[in-house]
N, C-alpha and C. Protein backbone atom coordinates (compact mmCIF):
# COMPACT_ATOMS: atom_id res chain seq x y z
N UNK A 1 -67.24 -69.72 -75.05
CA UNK A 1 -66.53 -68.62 -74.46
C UNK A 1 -65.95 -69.08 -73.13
N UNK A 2 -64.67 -68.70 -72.67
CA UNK A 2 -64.12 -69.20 -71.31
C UNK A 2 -63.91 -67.85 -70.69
N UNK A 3 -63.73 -67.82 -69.89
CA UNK A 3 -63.49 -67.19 -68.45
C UNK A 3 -62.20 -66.69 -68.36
N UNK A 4 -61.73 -65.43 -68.46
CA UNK A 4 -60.33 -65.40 -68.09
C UNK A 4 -60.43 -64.45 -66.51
N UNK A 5 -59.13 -64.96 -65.75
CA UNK A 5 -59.13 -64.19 -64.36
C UNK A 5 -58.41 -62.93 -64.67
N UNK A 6 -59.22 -62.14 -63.70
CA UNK A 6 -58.58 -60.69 -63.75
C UNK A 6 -57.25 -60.79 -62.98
N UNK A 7 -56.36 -60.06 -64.20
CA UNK A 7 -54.76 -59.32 -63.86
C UNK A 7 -54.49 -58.12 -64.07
N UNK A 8 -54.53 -57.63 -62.82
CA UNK A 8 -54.24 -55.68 -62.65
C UNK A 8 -53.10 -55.99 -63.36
N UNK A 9 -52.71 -56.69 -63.73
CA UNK A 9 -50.73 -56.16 -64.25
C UNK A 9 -51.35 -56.08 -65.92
N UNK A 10 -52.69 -56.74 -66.66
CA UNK A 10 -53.04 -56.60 -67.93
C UNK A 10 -54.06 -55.21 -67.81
N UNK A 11 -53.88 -54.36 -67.07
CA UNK A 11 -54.80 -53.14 -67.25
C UNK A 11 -53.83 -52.21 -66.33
N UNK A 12 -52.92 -51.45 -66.83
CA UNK A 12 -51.76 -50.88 -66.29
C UNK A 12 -52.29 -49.35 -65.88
N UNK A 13 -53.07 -48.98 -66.65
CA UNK A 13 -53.35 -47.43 -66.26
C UNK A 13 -54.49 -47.79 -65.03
N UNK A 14 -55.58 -48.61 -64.63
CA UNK A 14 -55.78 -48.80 -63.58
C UNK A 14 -55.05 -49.16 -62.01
N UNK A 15 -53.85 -50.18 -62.52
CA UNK A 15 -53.15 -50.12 -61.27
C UNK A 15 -53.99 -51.09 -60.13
N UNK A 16 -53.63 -50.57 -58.50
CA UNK A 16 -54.27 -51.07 -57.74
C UNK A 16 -55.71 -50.42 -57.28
N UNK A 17 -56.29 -49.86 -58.21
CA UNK A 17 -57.41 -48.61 -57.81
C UNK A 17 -58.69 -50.00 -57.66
N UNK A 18 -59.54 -49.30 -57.28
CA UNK A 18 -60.51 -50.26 -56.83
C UNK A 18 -61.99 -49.27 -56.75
N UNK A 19 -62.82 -49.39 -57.43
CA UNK A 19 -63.86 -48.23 -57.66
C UNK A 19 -65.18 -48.72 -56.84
N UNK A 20 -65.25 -47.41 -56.47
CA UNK A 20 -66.63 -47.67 -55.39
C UNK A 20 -68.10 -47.04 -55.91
N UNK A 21 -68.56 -48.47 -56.50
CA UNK A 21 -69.82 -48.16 -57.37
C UNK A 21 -70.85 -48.21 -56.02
N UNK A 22 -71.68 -46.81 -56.17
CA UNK A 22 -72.62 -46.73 -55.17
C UNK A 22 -73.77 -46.74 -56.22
N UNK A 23 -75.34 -46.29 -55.11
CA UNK A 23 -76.21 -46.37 -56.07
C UNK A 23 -77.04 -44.92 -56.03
N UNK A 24 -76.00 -43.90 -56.13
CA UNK A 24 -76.00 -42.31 -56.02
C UNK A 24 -76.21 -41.79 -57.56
N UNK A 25 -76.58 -42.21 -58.48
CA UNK A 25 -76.40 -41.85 -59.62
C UNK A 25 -75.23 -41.53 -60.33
N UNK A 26 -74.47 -42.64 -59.88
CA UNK A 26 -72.71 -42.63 -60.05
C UNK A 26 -72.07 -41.15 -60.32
N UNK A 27 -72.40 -40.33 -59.31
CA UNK A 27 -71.76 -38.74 -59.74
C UNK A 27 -70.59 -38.66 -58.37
N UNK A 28 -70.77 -39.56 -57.66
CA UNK A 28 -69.87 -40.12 -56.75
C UNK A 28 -68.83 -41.18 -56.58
N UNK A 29 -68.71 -41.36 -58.09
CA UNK A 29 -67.59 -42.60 -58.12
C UNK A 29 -66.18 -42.16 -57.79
N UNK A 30 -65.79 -42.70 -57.50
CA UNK A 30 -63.84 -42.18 -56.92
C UNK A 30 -63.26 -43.57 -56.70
N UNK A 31 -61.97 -43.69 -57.13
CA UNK A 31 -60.94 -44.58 -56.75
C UNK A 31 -60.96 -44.39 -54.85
N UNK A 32 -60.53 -45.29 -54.68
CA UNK A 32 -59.97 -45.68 -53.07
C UNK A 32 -58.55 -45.20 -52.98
N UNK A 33 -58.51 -44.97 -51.71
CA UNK A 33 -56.77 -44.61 -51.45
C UNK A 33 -56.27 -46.00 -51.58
N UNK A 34 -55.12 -46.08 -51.81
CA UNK A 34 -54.44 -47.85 -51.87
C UNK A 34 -52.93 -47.54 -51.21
N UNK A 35 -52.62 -46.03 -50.68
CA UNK A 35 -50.87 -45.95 -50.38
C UNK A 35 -50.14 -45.27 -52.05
N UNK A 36 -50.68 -45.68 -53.06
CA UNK A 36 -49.85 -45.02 -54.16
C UNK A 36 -50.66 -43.81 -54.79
N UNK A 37 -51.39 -43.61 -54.34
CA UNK A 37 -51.94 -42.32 -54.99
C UNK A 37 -51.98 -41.25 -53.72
N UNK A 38 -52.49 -40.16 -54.04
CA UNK A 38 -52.16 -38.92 -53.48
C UNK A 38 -54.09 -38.55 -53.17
N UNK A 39 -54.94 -39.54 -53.40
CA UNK A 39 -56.41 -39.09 -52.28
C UNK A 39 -56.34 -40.04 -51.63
N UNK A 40 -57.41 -39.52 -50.66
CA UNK A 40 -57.78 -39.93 -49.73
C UNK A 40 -58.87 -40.75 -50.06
N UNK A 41 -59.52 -41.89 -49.14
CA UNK A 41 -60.63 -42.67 -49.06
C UNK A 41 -61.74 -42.08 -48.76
N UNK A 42 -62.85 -42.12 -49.29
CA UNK A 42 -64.49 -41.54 -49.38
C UNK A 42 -65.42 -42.35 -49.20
N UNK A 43 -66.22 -42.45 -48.29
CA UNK A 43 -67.35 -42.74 -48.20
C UNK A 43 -68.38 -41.97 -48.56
N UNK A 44 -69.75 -42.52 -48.93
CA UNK A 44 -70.75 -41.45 -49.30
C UNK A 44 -71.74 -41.60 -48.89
N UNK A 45 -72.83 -41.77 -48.50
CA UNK A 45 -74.16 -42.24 -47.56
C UNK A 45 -75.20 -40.98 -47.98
N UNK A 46 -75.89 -41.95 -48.93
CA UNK A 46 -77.22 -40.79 -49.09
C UNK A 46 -78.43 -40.59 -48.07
N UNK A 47 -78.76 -40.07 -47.69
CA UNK A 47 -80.35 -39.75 -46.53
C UNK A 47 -81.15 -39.23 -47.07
N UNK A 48 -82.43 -39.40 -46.42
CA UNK A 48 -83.56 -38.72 -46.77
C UNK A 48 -83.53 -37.38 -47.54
N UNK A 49 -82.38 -36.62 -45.93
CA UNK A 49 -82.62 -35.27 -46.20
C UNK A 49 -81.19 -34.28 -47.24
N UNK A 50 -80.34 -35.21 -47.47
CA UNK A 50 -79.13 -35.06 -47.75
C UNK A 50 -77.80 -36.16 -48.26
N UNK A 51 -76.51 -35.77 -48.75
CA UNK A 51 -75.88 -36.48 -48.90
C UNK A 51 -74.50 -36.33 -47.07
N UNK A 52 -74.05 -37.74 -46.72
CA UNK A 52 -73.17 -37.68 -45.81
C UNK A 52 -71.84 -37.74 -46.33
N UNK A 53 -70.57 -37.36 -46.41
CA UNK A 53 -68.90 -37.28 -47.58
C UNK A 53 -68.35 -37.62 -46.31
N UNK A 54 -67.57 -38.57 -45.77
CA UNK A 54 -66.19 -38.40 -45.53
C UNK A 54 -64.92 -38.61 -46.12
N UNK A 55 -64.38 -38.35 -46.14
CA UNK A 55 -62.47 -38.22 -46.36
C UNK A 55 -62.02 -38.72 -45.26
N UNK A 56 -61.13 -39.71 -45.45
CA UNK A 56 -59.61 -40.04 -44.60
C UNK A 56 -58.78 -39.29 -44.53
N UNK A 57 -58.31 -38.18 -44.06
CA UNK A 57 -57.29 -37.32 -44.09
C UNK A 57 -56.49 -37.17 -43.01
N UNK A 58 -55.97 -38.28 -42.42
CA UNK A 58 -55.28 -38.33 -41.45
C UNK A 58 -54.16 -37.50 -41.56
N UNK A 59 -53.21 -36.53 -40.35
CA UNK A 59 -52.33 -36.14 -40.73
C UNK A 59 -52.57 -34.33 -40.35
N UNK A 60 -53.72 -34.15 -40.90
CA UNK A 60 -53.71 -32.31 -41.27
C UNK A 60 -54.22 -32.18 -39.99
N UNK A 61 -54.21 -30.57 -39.80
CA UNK A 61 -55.38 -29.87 -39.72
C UNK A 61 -56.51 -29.25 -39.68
N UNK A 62 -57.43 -28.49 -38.95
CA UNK A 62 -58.68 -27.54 -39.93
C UNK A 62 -58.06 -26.83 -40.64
N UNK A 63 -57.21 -26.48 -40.21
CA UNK A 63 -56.67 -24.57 -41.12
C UNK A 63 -56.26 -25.09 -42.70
N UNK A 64 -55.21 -26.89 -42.69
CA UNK A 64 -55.18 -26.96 -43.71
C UNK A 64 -55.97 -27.40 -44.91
N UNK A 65 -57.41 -27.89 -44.90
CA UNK A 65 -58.52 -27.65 -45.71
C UNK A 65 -58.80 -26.95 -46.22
N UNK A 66 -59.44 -26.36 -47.89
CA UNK A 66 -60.15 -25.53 -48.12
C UNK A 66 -61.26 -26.20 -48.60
N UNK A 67 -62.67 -26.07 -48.70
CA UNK A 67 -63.82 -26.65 -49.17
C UNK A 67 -64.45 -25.43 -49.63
N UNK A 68 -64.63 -25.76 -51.21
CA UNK A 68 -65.13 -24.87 -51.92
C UNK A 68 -66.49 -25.58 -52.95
N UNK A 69 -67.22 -24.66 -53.00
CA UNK A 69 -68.29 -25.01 -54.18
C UNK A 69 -68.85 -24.18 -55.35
N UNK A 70 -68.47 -24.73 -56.10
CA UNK A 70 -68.41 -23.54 -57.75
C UNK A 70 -68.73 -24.36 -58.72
N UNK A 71 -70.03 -23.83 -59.33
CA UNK A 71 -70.78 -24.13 -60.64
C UNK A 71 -71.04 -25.93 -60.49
N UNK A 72 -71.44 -26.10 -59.07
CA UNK A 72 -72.10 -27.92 -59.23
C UNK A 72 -71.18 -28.42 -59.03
N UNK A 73 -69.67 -27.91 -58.69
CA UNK A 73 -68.79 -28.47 -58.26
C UNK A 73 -67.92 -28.52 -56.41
N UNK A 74 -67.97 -29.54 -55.57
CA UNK A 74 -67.86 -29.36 -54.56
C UNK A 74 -65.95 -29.91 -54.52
N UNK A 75 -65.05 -29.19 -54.43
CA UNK A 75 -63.94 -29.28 -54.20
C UNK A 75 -63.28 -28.93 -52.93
N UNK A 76 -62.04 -30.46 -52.47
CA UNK A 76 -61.82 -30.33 -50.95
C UNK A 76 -60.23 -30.83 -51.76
N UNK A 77 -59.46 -29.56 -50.86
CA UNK A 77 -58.16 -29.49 -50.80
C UNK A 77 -57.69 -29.63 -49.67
N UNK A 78 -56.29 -30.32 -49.39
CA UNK A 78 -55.42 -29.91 -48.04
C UNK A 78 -53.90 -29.77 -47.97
N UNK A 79 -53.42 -29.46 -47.63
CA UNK A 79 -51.77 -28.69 -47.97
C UNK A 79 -50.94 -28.63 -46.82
N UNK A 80 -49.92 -29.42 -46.23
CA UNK A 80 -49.14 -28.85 -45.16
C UNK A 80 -47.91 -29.37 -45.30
N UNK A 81 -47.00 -28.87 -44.96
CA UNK A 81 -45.49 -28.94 -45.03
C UNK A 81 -44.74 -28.67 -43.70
N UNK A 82 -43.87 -29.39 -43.20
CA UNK A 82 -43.04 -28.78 -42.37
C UNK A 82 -41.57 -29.10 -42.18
N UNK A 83 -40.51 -28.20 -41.59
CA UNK A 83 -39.51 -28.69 -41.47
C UNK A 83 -38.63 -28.39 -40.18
N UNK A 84 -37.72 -29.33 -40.07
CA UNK A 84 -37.07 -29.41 -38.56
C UNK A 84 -35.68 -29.06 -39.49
N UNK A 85 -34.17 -27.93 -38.43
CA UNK A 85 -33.39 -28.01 -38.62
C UNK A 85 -32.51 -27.97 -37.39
N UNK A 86 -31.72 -28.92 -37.25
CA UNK A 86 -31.20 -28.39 -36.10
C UNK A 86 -29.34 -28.31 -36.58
N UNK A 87 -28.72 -27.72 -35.92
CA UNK A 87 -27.50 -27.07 -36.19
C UNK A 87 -26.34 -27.41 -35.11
N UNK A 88 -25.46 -28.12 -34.88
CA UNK A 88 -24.40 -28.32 -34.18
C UNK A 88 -22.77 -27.93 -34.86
N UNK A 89 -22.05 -27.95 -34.09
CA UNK A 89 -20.37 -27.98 -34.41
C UNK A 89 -20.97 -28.76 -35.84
N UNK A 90 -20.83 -30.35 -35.62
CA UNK A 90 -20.19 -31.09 -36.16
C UNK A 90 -20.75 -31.59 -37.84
N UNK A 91 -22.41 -31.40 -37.75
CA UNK A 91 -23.11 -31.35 -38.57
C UNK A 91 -24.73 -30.82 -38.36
N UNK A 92 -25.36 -30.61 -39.74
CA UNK A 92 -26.62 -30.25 -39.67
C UNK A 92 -27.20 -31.13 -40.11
N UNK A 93 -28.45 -31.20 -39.30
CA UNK A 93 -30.15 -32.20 -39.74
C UNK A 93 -31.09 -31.38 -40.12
N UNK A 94 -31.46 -31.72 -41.27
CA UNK A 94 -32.40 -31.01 -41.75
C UNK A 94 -33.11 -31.87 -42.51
N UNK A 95 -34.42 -31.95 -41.94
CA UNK A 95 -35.55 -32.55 -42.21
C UNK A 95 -36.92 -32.20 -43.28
N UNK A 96 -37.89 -32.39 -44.10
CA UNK A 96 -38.78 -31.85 -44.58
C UNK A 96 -39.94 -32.94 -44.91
N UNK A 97 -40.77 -32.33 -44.48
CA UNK A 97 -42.53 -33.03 -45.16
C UNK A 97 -43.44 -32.24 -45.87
N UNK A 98 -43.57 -32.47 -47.09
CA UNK A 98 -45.32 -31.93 -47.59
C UNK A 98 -46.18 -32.87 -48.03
N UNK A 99 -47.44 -33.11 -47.88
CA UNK A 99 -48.57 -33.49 -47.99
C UNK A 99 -49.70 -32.75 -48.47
N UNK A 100 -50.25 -33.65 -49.83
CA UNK A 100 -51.21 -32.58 -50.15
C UNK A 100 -52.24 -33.48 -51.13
N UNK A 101 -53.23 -33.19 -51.13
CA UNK A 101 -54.36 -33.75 -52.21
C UNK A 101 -55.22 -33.00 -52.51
N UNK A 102 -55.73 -33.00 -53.79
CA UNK A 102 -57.09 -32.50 -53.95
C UNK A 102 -58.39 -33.07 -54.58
N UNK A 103 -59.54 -33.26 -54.33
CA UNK A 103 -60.25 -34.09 -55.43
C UNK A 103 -61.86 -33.01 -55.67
N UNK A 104 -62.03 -33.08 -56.78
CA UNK A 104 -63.47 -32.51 -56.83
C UNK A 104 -64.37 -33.66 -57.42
N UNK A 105 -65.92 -33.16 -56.82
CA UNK A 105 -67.14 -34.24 -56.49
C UNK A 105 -67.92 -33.59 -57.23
N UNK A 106 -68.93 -33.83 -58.55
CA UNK A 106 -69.84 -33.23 -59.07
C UNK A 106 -71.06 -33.28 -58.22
N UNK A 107 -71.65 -32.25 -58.17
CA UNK A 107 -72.81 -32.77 -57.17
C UNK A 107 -73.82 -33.00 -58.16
N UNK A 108 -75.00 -33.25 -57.45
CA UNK A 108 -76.30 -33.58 -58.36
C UNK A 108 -76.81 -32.24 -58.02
N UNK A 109 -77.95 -32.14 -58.90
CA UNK A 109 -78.58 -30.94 -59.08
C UNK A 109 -79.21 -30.27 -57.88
N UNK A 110 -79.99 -31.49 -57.10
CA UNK A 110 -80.77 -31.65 -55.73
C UNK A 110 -79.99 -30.81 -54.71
N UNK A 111 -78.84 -30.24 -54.21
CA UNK A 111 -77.83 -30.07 -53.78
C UNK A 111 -77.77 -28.69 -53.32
N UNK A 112 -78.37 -28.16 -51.94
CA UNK A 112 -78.09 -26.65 -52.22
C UNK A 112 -76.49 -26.50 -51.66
N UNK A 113 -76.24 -25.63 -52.56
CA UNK A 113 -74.70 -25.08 -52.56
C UNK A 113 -74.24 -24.36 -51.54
N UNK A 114 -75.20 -23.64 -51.29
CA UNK A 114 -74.92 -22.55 -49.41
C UNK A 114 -74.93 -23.24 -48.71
N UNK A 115 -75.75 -24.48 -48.60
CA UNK A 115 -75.45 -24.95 -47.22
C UNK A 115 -74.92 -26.29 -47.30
N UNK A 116 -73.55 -26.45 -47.90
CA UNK A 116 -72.47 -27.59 -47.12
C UNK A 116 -71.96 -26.98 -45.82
N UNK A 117 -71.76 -28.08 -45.09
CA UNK A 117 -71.26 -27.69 -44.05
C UNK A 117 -70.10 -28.97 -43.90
N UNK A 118 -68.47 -28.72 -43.19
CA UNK A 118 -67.55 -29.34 -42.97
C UNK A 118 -67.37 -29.11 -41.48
N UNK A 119 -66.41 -30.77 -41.25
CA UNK A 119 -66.32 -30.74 -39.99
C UNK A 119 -64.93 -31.57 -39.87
N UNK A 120 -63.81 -31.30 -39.45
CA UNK A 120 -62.67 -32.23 -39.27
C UNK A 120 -62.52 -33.26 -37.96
N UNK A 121 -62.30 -34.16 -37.66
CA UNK A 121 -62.11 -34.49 -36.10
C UNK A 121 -61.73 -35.98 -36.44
N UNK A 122 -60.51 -36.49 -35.85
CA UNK A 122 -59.82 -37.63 -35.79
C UNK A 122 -59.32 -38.34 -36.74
N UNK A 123 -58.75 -37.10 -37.89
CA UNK A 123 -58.53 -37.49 -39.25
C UNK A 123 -59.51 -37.70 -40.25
N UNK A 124 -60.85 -37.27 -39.97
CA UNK A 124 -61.80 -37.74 -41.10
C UNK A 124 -62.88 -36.61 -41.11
N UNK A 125 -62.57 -36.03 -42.85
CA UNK A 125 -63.22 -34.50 -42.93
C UNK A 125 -64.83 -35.30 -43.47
N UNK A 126 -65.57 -35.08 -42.78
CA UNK A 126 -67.02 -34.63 -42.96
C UNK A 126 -67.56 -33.94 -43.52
N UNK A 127 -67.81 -33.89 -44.38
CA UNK A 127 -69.24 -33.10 -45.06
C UNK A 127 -70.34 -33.27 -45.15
N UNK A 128 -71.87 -32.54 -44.75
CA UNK A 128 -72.92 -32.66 -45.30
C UNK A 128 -73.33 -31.88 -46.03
N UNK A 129 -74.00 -32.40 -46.92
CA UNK A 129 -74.67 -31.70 -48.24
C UNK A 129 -76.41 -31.75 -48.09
N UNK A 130 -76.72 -30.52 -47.98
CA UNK A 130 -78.65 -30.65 -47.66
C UNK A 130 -79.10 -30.77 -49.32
N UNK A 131 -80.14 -31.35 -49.19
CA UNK A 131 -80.67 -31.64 -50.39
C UNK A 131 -81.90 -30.51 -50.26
N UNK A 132 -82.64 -29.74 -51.69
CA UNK A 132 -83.14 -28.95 -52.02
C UNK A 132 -84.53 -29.34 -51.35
N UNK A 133 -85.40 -28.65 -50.74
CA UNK A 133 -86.69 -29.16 -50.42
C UNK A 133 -87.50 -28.81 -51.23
N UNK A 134 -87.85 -28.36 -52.43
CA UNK A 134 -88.41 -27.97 -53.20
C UNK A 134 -88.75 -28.84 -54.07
N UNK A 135 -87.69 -29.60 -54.50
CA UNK A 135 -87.06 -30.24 -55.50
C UNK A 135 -88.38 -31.58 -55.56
N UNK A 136 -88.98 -31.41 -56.72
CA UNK A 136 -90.13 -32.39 -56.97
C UNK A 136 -89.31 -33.51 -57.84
N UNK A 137 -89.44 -35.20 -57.62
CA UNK A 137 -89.20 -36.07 -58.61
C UNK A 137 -90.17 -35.86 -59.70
N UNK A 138 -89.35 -35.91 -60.96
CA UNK A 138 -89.82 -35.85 -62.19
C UNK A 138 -90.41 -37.14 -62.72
N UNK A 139 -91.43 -37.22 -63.27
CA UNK A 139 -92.01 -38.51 -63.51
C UNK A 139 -92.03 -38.90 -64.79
N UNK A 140 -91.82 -39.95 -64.59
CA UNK A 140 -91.26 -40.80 -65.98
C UNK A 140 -91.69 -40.98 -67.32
N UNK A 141 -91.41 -39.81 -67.94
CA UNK A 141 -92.29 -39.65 -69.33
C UNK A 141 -91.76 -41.08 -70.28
N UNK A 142 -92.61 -41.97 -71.02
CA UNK A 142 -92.63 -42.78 -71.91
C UNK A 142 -92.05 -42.80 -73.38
N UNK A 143 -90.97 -42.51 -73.77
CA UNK A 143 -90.78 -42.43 -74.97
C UNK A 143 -91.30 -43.44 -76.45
N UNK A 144 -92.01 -43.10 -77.25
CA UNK A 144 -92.49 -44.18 -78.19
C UNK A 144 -91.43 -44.39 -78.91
N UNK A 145 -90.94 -45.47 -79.33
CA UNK A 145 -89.75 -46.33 -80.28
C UNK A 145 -90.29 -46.11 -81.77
N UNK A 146 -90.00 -45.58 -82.60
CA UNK A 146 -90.92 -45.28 -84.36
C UNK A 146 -90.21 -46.10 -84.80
């Protein structure tokens, strides 16, 4: 058997994506921003007491975020548009921008849903996610092979 080198140009529906295998129980996998797609970059950092999310979202606002969580699903949107016109004799400039992404994150079960909390500041939306204190590890039942 030989070795062949990897060519993104022989796997076309991947592209330049680049996947960030953590060791979260892969319910956190996401492509990377690369410039041709429309998300943002994620980091994920699990803790003791919780999971840590940021987003790259350079560009927005708070107001333009929404962070929602429905049925194990934690979804972060952002939306803004604007436009300049200005008007003389001779001609008009008229300018326009929108920007927008959305991505949803399955959470794990561990995960209480009331209390995410978001935070925006210097382009990079924050989230923490508290993990359930209740929540006992299940121990590893043995299956017999017949």
């Amino acid at each position: 058997m030989s070795l062949i080198k990897f060519n993104k140009k022989r796997v076309p529906m991947l592209g330049n994506r680049v996947f960030n295998l953590m060791d979260t129980n892969d319910f956190f996998n996401a492509p990377f921003w690369n410039g041709d797609l429309d998300e943002p970059a994620m980091n994920v950092k699990e803790t003791k007491t919780g999971f840590e999310v940021e987003l790259a979202a350079p560009g927005f606002d708070k107001k333009d975020f929404e962070v929602t969580v429905k049925d194990g699903c934690l979804n972060v949107s952002a939306e803004k548009s604007s436009s300049v016109e200005d008007k003389e004799e001779d001609y008009t400039r008229k300018e326009f921008s929108y920007s927008s992404f959305e991505k949803s994150i399955s959470l794990p079960e561990n995960v209480e849903d009331e209390k995410v909390k978001a935070k925006y500041k210097d382009g990079i939306l924050r989230l923490d996610l508290l993990k359930k204190k209740d929540t006992k590890e299940k121990a590893k039942k043995v299956i017999d092979v017949g």
